[in-house]
N, C-alpha and C. Protein backbone atom coordinates (compact mmCIF):
# COMPACT_ATOMS: atom_id res chain seq x y z
N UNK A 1 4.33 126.42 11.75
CA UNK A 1 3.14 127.24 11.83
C UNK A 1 2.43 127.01 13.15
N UNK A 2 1.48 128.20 13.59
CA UNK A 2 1.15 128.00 14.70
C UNK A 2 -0.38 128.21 14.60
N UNK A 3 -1.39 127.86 15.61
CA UNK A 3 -2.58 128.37 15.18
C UNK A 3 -2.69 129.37 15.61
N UNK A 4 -3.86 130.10 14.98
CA UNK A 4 -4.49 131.71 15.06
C UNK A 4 -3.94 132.41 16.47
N UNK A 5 -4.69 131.40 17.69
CA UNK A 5 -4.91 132.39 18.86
C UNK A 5 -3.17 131.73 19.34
N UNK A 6 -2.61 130.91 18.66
CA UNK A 6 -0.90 130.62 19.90
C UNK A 6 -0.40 131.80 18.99
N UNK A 7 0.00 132.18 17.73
CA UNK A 7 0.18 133.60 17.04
C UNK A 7 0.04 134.83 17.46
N UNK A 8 -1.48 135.01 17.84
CA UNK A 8 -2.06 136.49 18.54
C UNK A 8 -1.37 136.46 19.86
N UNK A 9 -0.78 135.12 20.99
CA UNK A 9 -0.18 135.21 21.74
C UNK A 9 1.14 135.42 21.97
N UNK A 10 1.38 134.79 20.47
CA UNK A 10 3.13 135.08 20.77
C UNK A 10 3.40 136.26 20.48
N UNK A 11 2.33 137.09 19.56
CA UNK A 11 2.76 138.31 18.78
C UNK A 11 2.58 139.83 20.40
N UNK A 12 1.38 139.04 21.23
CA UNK A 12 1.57 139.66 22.56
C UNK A 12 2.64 139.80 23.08
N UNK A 13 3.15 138.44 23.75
CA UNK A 13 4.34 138.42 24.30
C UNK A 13 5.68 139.25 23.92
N UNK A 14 5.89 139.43 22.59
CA UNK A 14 7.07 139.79 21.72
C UNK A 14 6.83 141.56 22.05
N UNK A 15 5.70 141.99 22.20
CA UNK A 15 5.02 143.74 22.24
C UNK A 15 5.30 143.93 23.69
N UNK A 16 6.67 144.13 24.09
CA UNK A 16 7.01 144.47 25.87
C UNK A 16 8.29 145.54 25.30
N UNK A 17 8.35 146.37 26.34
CA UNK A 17 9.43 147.65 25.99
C UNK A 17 10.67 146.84 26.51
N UNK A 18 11.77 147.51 26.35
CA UNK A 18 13.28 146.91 25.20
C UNK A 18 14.05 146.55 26.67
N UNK A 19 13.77 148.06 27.93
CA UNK A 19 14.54 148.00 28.66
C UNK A 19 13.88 146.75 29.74
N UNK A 20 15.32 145.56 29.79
CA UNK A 20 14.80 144.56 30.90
C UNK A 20 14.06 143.30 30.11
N UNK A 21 13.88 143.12 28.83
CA UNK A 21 13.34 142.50 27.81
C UNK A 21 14.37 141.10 27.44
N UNK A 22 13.62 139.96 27.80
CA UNK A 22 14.92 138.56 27.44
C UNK A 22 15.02 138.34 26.79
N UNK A 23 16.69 137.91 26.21
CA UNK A 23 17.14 137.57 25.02
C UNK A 23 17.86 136.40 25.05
N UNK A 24 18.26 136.30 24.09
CA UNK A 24 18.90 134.83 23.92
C UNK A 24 20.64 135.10 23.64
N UNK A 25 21.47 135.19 24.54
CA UNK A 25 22.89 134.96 24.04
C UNK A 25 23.47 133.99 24.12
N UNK A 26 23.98 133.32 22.72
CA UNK A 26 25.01 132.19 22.60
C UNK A 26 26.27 132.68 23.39
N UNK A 27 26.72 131.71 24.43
CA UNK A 27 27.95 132.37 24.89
C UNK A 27 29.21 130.91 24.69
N UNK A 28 28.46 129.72 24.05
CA UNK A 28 29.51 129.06 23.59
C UNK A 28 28.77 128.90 22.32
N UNK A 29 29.90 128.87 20.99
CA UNK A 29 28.81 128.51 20.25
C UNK A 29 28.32 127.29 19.70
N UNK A 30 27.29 126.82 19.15
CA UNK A 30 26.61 125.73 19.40
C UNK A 30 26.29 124.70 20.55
N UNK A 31 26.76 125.41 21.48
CA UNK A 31 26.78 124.41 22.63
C UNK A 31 25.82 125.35 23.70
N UNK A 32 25.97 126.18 24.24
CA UNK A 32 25.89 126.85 25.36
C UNK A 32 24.93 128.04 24.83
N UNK A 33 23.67 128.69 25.45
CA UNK A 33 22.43 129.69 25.28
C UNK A 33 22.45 130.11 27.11
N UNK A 34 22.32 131.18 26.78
CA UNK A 34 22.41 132.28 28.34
C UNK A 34 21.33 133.33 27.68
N UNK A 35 20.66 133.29 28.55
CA UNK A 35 19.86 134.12 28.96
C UNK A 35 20.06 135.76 28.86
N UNK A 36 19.56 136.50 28.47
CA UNK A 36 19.93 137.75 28.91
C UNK A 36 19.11 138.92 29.19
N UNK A 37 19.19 139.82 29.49
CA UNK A 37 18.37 140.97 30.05
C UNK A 37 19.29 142.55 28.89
N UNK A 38 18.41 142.47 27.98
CA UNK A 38 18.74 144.24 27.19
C UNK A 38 18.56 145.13 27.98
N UNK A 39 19.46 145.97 28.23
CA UNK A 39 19.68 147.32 28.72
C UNK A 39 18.66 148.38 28.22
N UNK A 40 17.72 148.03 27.07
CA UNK A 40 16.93 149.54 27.21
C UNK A 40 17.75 150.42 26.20
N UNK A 41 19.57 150.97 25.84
CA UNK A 41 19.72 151.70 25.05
C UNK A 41 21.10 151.12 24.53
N UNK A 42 20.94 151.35 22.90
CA UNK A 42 22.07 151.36 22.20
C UNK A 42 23.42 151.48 23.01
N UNK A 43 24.01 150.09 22.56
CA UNK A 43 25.41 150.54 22.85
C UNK A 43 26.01 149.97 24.29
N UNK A 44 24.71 149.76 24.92
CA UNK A 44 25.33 149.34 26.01
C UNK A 44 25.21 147.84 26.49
N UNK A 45 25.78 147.21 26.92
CA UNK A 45 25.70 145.84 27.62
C UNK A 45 24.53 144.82 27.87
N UNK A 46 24.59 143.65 27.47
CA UNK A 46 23.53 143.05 28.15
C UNK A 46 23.89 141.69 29.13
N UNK A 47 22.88 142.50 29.66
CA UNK A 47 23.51 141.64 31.46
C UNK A 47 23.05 140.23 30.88
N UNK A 48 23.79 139.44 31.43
CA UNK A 48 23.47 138.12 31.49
C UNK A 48 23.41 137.55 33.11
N UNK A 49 22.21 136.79 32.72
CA UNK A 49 21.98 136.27 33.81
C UNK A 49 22.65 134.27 34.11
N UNK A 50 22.06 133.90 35.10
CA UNK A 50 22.51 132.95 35.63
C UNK A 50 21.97 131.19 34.55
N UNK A 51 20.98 131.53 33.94
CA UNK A 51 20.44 130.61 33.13
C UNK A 51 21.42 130.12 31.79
N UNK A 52 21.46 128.95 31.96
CA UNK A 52 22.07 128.60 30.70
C UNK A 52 21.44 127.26 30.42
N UNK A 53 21.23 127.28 28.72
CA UNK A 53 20.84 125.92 28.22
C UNK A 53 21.88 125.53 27.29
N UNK A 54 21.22 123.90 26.92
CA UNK A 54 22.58 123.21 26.07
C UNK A 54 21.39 123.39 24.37
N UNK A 55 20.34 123.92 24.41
CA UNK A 55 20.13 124.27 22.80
C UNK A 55 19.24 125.67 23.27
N UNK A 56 18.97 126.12 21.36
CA UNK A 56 18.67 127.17 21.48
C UNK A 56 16.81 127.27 21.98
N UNK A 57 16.26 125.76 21.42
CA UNK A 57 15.14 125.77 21.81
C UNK A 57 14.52 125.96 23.20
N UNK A 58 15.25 125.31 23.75
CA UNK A 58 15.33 125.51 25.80
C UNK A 58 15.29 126.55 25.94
N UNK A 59 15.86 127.56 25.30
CA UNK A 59 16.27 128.91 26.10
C UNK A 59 15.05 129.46 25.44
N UNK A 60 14.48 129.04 24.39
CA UNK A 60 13.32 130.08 23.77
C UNK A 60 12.53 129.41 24.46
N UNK A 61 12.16 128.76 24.70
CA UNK A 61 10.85 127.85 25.41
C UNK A 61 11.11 128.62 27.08
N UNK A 62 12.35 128.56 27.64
CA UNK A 62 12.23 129.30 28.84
C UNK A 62 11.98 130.86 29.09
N UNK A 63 12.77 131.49 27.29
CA UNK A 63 12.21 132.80 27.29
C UNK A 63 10.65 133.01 27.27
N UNK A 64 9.73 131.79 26.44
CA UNK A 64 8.07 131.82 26.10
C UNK A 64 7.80 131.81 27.64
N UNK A 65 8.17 130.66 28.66
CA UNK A 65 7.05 130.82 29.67
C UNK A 65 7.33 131.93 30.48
N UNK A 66 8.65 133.01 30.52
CA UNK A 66 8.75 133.87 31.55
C UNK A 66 7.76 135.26 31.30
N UNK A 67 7.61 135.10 29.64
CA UNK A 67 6.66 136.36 28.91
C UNK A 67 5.33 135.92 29.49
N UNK A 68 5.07 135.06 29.29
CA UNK A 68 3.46 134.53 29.36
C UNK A 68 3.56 134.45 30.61
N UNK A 69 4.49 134.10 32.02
CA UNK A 69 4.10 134.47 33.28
C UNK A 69 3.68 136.25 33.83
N UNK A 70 4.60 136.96 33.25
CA UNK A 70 4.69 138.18 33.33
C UNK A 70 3.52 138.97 32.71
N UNK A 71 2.73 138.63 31.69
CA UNK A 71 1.54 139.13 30.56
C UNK A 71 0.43 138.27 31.88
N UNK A 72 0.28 137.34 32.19
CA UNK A 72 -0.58 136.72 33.08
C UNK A 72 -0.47 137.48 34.60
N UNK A 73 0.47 137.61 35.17
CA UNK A 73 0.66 138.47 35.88
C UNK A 73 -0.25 140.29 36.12
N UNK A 74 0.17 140.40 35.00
CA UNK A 74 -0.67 141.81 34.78
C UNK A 74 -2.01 141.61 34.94
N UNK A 75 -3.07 140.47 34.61
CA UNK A 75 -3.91 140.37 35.11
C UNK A 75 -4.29 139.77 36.26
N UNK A 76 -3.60 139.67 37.13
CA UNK A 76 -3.66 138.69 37.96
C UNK A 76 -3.64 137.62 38.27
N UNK A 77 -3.17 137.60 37.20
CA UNK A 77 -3.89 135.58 37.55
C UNK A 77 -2.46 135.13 37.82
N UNK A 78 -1.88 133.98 38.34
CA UNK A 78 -0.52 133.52 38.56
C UNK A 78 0.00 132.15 37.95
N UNK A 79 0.71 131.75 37.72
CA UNK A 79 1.16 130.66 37.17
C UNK A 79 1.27 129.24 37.86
């Protein structure tokens, strides 16, 4: 469980459109989490990028701070 306002933040972060949006692909399993970038439409590919972790928490913790740089961003402020 999380409190009120880390909730209202994560539930921010998660509200971004599809195309260009990070995900989490296992590309070994249990071992290996890659990063990825959704294409935006059904059916098609998702790019993976250069990031890889050895659990799944790393990669969500690296997916949390790139949202919350990007949502901070929009207002200016920088990381």
């Amino acid at each position: 469980m999380h409190s009120k306002p880390l909730a209202r933040l994560i539930d921010k972060l998660r509200v971004v459109p599809q195309a260009g949006k990070h995900t989490i692909v296992e590309t070994k399993p249990w071992e290996e989490y890659t990063i990825g970038l959704l294409p935006g439409a059904r059916g098609k590919a998702v790019e993976l990028t250069e990031e890889r972790y050895a659990t799944r928490e790393d990669a969500e913790h690296a997916i949390f701070l790139k949202r919350l740089k990007a949502l901070l961003e929009m207002y200016g402020i920088e990381m």
